[in-house]
N, C-alpha and C. Protein backbone atom coordinates (compact mmCIF):
# COMPACT_ATOMS: atom_id res chain seq x y z
N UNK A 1 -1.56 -125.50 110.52
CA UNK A 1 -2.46 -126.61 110.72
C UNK A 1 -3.68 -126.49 109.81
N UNK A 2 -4.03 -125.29 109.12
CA UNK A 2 -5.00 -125.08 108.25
C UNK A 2 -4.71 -125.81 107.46
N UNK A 3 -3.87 -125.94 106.83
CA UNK A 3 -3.64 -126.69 105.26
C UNK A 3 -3.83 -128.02 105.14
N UNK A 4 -3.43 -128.65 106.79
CA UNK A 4 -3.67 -130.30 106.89
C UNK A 4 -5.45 -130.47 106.50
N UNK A 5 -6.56 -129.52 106.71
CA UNK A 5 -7.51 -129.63 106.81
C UNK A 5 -7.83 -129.35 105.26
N UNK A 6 -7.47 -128.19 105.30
CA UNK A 6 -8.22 -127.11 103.57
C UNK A 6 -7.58 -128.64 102.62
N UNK A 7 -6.41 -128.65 102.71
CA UNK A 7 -5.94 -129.32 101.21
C UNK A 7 -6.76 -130.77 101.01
N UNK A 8 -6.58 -131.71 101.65
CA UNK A 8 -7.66 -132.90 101.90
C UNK A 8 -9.57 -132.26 101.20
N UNK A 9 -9.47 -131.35 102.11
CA UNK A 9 -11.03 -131.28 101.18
C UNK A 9 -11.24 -130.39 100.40
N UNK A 10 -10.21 -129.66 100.18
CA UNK A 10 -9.78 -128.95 98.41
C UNK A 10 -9.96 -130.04 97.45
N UNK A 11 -9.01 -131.14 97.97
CA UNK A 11 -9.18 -132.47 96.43
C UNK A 11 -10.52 -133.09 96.44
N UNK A 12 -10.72 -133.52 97.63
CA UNK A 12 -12.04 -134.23 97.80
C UNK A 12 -13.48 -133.37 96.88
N UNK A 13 -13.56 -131.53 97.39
CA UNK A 13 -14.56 -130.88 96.55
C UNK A 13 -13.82 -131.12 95.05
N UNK A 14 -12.41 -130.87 94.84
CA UNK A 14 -12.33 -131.43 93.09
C UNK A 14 -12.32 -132.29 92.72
N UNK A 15 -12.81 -133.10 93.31
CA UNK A 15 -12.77 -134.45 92.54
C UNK A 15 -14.47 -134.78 92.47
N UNK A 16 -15.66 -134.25 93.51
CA UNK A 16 -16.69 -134.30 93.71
C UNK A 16 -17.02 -133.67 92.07
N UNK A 17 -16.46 -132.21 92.27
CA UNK A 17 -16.31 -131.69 90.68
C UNK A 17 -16.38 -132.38 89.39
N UNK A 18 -15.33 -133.23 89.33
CA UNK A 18 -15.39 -133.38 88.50
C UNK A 18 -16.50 -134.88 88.30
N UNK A 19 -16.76 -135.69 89.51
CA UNK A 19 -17.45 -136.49 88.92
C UNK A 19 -19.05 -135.92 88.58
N UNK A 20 -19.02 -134.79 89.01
CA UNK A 20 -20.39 -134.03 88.83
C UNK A 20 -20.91 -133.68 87.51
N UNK A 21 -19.28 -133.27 86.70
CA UNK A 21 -18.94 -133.31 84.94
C UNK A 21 -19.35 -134.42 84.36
N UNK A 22 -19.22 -135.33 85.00
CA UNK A 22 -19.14 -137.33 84.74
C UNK A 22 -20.47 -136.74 84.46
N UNK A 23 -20.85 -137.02 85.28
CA UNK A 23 -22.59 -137.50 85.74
C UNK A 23 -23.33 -136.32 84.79
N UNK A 24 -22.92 -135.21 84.78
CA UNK A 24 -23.83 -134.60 83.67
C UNK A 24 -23.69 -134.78 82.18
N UNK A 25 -22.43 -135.34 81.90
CA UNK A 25 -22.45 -135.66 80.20
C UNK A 25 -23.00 -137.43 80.10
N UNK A 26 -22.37 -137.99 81.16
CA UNK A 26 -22.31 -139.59 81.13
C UNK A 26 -24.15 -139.97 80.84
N UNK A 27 -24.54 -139.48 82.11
CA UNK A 27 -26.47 -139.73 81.99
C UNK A 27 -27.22 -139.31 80.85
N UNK A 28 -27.03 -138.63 80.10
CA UNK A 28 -27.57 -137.79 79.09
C UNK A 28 -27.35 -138.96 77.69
N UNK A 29 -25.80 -138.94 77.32
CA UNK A 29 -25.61 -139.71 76.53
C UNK A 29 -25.74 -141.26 76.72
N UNK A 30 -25.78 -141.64 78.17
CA UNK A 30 -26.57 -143.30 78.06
C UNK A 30 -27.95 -143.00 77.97
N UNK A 31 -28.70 -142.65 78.00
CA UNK A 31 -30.46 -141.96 78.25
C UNK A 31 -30.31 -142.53 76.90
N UNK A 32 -29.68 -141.11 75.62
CA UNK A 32 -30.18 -141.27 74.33
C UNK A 32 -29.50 -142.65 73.62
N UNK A 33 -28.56 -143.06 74.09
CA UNK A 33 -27.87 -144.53 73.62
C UNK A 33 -29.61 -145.55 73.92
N UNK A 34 -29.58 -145.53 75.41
CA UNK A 34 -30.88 -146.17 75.34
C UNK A 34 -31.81 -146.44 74.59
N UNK A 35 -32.55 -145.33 74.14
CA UNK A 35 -33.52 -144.78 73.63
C UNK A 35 -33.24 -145.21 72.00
N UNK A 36 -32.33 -145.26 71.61
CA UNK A 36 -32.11 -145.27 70.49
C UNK A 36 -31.72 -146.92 69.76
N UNK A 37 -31.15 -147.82 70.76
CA UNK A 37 -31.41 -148.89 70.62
C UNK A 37 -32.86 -149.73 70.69
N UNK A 38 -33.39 -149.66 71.64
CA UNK A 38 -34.98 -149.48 71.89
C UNK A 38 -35.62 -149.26 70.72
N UNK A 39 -35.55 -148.12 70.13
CA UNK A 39 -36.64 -148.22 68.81
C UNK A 39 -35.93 -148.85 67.71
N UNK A 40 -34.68 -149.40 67.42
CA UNK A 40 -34.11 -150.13 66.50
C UNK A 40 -34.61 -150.96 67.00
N UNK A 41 -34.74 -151.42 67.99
CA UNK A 41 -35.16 -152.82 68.36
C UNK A 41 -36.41 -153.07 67.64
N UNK A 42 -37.10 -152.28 67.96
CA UNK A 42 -38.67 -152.13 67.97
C UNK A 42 -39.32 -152.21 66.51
N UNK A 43 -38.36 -151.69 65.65
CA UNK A 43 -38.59 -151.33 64.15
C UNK A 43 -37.96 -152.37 63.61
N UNK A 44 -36.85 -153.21 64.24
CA UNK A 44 -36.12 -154.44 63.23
C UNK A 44 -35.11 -154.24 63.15
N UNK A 45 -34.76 -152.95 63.13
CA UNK A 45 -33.04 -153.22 62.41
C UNK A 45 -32.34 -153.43 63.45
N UNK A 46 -31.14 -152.90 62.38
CA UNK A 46 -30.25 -153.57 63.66
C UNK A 46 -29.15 -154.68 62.42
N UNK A 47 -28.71 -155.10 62.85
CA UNK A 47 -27.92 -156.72 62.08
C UNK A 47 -28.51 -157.72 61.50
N UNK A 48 -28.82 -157.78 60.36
CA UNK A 48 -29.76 -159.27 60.23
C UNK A 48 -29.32 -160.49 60.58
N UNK A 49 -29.78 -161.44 60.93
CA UNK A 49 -29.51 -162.82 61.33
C UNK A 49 -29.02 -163.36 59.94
N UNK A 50 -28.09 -164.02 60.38
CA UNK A 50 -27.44 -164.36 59.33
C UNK A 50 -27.76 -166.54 59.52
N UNK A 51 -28.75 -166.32 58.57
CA UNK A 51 -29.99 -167.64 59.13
C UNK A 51 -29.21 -168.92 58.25
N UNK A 52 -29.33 -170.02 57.90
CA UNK A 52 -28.86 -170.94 57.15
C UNK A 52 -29.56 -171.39 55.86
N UNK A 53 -29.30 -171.10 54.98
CA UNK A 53 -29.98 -171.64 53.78
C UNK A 53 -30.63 -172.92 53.78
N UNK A 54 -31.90 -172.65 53.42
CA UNK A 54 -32.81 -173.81 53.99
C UNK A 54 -32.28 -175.49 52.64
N UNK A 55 -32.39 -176.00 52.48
CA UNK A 55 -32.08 -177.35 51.90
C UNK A 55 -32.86 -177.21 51.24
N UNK A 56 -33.03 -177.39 49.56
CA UNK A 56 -34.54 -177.96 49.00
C UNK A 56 -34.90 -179.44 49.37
N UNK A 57 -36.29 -179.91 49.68
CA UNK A 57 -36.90 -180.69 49.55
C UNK A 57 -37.26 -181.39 48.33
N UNK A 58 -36.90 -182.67 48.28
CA UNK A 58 -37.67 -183.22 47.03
C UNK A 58 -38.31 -183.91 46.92
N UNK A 59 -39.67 -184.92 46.68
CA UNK A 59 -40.35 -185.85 46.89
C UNK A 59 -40.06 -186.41 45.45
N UNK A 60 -39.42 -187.47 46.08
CA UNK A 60 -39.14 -188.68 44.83
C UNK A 60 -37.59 -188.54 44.52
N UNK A 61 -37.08 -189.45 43.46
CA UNK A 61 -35.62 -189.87 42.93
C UNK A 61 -35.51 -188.65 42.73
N UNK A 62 -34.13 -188.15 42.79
CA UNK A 62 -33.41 -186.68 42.41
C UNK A 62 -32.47 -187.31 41.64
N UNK A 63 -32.55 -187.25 40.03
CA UNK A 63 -31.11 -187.17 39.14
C UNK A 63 -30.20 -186.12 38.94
N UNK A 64 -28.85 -186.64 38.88
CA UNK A 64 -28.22 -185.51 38.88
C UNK A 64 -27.21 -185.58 37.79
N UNK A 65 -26.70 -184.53 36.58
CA UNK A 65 -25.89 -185.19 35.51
C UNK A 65 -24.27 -184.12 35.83
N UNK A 66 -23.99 -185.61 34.77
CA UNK A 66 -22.01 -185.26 35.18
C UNK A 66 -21.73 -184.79 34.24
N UNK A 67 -21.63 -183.52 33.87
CA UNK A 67 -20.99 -182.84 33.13
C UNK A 67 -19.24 -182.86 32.48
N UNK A 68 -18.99 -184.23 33.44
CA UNK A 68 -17.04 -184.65 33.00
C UNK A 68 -16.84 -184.58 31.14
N UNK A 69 -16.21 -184.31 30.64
CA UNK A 69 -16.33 -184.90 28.85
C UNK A 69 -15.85 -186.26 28.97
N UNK A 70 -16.79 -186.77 28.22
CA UNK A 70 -16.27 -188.69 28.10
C UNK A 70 -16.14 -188.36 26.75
N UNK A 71 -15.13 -189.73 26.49
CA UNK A 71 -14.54 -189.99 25.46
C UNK A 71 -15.64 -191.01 24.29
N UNK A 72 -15.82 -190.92 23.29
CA UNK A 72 -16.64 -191.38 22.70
C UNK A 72 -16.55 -193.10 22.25
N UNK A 73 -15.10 -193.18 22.30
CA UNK A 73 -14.78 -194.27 21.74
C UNK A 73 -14.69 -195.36 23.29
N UNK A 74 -14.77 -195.28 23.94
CA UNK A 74 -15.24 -195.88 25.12
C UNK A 74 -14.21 -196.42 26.37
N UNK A 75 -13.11 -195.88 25.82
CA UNK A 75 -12.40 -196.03 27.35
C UNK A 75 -11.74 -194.77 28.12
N UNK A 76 -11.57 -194.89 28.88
CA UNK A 76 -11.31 -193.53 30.55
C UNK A 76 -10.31 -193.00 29.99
């Protein structure tokens, strides 16, 4: 009748185990993940925005020339 008892909280302490492994590598490395996005943030980098090329503005008629070769003698 021992074993119905021991084995149940044999797994239960190994498994406590191992999430105890979890929890000591897991917290550490989200901490510095944190931390480390945070001052990218803070400083700029990171991905640049990839923004839209602004349009030039023009005030007044805009000409524009056709570079096609025309024929001199005057038809298409």
């Amino acid at each position: 009748m021992g074993w119905l008892v021991g084995l149940p909280l044999g797994i239960f302490r190994l498994l406590l185990s191992f999430l105890a492994l979890a929890l000591r590598l897991a917290v550490p490395i989200a901490v510095i993940v944190v931390l480390v996005v945070l001052y990218r943030r803070s400083k700029g980098g990171g991905q640049p925005r990839q923004e839209k090329p602004k349009e030039p503005e023009f005030k007044g008629p805009v000409y524009t020339v056709d570079y096609e070769e025309v024929d001199n003698d005057g038809t298409d």
